[in-house]
N, C-alpha and C. Protein backbone atom coordinates (compact mmCIF):
# COMPACT_ATOMS: atom_id res chain seq x y z
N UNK A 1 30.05 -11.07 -29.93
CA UNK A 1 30.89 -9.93 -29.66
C UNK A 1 32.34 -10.32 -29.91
N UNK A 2 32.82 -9.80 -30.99
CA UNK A 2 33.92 -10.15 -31.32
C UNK A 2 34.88 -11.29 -31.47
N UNK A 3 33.52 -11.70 -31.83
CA UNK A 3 33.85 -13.76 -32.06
C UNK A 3 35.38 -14.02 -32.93
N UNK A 4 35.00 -12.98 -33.86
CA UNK A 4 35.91 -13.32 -35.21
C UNK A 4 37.63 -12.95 -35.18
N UNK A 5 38.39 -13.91 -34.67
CA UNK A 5 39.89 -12.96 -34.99
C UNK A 5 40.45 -14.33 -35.47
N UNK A 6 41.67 -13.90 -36.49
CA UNK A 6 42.25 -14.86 -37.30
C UNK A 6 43.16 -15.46 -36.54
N UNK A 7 42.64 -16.40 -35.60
CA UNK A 7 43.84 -17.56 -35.19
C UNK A 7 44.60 -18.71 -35.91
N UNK A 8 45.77 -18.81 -35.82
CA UNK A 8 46.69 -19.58 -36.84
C UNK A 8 46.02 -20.65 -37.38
N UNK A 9 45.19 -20.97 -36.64
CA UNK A 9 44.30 -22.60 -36.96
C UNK A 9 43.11 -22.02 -37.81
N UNK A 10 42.99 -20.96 -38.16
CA UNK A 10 41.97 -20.52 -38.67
C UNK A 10 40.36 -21.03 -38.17
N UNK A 11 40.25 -20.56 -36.85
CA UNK A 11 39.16 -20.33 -35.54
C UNK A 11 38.52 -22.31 -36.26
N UNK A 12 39.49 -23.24 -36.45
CA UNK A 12 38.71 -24.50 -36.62
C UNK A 12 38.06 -24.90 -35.45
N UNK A 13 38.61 -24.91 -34.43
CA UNK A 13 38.56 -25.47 -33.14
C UNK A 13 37.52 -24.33 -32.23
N UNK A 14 37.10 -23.10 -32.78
CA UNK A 14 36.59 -22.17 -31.87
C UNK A 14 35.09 -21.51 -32.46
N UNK A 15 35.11 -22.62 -33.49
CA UNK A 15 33.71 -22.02 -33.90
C UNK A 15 32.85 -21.83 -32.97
N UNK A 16 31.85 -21.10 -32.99
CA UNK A 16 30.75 -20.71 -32.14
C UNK A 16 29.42 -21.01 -32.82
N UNK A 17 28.94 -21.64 -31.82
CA UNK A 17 27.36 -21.94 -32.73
C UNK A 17 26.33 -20.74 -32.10
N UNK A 18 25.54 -19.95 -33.52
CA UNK A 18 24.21 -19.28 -33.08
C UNK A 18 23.88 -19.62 -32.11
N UNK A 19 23.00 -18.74 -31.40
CA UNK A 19 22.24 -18.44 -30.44
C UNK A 19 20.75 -18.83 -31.67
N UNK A 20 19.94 -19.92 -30.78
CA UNK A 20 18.66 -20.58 -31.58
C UNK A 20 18.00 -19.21 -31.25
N UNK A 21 16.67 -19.05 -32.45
CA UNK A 21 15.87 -18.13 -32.42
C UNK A 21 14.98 -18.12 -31.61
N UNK A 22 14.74 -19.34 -30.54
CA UNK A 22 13.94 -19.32 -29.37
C UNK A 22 14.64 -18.54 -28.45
N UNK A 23 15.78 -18.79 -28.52
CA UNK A 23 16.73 -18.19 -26.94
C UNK A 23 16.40 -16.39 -27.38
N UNK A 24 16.49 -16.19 -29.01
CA UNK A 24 17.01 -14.56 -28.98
C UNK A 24 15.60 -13.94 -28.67
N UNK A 25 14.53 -14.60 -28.96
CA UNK A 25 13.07 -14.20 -29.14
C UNK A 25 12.87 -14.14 -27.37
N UNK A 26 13.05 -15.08 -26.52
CA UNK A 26 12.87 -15.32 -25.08
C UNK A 26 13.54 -13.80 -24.65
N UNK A 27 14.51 -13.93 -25.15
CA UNK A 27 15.32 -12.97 -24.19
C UNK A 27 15.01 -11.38 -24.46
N UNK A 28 14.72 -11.14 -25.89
CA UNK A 28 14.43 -9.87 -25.54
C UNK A 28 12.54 -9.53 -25.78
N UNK A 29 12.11 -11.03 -25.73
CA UNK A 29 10.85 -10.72 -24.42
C UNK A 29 10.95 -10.62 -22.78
N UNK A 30 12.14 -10.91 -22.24
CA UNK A 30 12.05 -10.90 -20.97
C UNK A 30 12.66 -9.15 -20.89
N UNK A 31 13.95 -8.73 -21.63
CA UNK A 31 13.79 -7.67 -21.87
C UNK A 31 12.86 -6.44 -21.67
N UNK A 32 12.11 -6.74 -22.35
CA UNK A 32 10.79 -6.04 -23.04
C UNK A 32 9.99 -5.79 -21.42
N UNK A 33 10.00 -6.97 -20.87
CA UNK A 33 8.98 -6.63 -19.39
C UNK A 33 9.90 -6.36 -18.07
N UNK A 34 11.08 -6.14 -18.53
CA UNK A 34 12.25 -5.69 -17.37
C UNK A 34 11.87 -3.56 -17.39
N UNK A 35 11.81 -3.55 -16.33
CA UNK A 35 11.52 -1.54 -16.21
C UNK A 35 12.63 -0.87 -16.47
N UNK A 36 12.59 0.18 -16.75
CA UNK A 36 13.78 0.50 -17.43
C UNK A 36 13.86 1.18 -18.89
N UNK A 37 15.01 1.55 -18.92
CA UNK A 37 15.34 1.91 -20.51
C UNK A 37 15.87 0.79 -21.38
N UNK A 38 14.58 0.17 -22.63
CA UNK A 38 14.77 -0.47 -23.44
C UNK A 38 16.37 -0.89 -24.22
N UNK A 39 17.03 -1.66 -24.35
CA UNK A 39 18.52 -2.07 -25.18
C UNK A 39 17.94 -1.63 -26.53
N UNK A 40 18.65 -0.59 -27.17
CA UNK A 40 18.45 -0.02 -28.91
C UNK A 40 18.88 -1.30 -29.71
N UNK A 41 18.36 -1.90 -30.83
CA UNK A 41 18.36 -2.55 -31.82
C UNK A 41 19.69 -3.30 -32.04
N UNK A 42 20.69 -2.17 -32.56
CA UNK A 42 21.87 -2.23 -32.99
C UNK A 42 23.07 -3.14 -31.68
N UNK A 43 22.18 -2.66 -30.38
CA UNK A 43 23.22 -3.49 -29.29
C UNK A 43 22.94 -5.16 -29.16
N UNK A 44 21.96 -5.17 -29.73
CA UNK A 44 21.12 -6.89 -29.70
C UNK A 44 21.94 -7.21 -30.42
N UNK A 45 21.89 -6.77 -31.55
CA UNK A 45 22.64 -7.28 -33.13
C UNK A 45 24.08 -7.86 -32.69
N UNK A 46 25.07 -6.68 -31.89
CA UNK A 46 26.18 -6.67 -31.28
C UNK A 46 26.21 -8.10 -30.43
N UNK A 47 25.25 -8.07 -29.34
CA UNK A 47 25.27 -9.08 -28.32
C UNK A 47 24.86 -10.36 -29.19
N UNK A 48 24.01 -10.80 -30.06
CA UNK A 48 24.08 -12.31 -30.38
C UNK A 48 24.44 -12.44 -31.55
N UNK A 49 25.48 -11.67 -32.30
CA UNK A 49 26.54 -12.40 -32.81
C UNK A 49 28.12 -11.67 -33.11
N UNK A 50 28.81 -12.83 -33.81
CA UNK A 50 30.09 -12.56 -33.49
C UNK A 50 30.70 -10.83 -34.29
N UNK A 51 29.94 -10.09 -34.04
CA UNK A 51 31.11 -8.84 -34.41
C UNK A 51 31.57 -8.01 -33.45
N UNK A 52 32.60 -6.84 -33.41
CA UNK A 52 33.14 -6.15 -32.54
C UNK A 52 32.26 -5.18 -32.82
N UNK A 53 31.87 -4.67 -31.57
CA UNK A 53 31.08 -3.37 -31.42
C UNK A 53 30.87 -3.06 -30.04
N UNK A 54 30.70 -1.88 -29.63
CA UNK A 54 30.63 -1.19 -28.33
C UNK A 54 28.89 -1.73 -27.55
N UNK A 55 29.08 -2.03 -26.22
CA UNK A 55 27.52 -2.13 -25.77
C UNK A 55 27.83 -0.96 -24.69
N UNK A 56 26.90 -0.25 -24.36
CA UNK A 56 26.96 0.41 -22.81
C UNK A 56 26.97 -0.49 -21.92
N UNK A 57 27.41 -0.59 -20.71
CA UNK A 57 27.38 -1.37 -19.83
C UNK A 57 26.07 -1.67 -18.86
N UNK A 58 25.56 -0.75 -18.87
CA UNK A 58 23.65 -0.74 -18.04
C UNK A 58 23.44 -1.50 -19.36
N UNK A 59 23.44 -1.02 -20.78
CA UNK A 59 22.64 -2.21 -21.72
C UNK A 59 23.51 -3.65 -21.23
N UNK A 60 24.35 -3.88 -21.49
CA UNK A 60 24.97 -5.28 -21.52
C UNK A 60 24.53 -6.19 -20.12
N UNK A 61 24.53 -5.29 -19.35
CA UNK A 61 24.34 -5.86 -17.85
C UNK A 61 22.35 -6.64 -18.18
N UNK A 62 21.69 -5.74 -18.63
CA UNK A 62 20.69 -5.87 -18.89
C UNK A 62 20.22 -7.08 -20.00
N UNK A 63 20.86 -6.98 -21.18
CA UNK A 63 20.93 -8.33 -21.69
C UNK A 63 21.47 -9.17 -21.06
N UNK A 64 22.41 -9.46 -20.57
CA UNK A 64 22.96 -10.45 -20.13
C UNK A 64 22.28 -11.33 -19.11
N UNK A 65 21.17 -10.29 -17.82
CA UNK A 65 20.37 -11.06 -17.05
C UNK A 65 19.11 -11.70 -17.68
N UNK A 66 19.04 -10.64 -18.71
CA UNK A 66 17.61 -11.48 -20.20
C UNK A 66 18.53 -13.01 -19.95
N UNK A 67 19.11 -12.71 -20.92
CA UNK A 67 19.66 -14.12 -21.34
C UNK A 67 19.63 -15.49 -20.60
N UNK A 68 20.03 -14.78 -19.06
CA UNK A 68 20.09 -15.95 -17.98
C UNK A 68 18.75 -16.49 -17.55
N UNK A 69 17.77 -15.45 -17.55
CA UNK A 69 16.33 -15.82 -17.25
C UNK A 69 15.95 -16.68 -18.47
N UNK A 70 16.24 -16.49 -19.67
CA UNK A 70 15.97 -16.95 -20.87
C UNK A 70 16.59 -17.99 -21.12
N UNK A 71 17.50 -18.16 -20.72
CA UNK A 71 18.39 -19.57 -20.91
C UNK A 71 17.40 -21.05 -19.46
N UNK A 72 17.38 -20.26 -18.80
CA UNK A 72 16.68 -20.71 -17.45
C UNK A 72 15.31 -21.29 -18.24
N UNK A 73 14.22 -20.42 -18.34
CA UNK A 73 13.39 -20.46 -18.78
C UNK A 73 12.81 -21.69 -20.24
N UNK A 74 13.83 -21.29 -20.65
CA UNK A 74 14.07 -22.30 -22.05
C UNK A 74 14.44 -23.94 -21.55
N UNK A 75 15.03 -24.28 -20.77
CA UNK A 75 15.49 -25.62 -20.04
C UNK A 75 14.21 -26.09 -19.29
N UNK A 76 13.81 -25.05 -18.53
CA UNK A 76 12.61 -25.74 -17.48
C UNK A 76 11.53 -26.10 -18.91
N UNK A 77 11.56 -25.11 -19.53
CA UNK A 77 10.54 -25.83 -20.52
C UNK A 77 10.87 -27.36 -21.69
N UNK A 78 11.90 -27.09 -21.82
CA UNK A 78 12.43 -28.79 -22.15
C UNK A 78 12.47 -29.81 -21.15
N UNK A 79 12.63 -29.42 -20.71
CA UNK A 79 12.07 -30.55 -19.50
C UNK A 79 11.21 -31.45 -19.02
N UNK A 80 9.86 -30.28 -19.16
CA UNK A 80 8.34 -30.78 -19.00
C UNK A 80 7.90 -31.04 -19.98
N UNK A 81 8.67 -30.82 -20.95
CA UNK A 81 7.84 -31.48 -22.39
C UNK A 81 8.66 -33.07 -22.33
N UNK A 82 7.58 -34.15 -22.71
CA UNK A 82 7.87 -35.23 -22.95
C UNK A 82 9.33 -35.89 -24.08
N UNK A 83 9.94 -36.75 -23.95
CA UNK A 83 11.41 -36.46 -25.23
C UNK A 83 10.50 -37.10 -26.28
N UNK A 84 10.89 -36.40 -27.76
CA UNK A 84 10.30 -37.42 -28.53
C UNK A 84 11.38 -38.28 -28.77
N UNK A 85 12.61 -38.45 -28.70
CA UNK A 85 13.45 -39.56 -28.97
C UNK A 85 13.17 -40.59 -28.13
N UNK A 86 13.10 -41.65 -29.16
CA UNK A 86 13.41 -42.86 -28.53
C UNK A 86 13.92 -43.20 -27.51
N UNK A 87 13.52 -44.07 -26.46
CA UNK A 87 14.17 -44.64 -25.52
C UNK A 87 15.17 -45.99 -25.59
N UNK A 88 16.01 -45.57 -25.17
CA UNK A 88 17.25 -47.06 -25.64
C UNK A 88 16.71 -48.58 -25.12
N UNK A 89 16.98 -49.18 -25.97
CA UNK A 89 16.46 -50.72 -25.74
C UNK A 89 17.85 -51.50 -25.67
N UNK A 90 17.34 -52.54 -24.54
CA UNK A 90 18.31 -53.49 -24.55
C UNK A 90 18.00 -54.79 -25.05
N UNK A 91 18.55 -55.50 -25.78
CA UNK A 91 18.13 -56.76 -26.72
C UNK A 91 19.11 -57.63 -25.99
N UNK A 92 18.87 -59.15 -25.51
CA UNK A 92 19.23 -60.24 -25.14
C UNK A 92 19.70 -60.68 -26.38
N UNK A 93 21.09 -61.45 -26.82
CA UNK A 93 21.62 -62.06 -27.78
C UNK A 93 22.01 -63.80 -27.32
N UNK A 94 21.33 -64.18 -28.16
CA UNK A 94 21.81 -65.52 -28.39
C UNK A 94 23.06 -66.13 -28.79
N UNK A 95 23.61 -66.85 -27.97
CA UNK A 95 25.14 -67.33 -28.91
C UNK A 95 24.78 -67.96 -30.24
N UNK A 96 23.51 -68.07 -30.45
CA UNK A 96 23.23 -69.01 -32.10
C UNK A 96 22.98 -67.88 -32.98
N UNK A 97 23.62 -67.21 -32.88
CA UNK A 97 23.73 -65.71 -34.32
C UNK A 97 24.97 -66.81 -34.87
């Protein structure tokens, strides 16, 4: 939402990284099972990425608690999954290098 304005530095320092397609998919499945009147297409579009455009405020309020359940949701599940990265090793050095 209105990510984009021409700051003197030309937004170097303010880039914004996407929203991953797990978070946007989570959220407007949690959406989807919230009661209520559905968020229209065009306000999603608005909410995960950077352009200026109007949301209603019952929609925005409504994404926005998606998001938090979805952001929530998305962590507990990294979590319980095992890391595949490597675990750091510590190596003993000899003064005879």
């Amino acid at each position: 939402m209105c990510g984009f304005h021409d700051f003197p530095d030309g937004n170097f320092f303010r880039r914004a990284r996407p929203p991953s397609a797990a978070l946007i998919a989570r959220t407007r499945l949690v959406e989807k099972s919230m009661t209520g009147d559905s968020v229209p297409d065009e306000a999603w579009e608005t909410f995960f990425t950077p352009v200026c455009g109007a949301i209603d405020l019952r929609h925005f309020e409504r994404m926005f608690k998606s998001r938090q359940t979805a952001l929530a949701f998305l962590f507990m599940q990294s979590k319980a999954r095992p890391s595949l990265r490597e675990k750091p090793k510590f190596v003993c050095a000899t003064d005879d290098l």
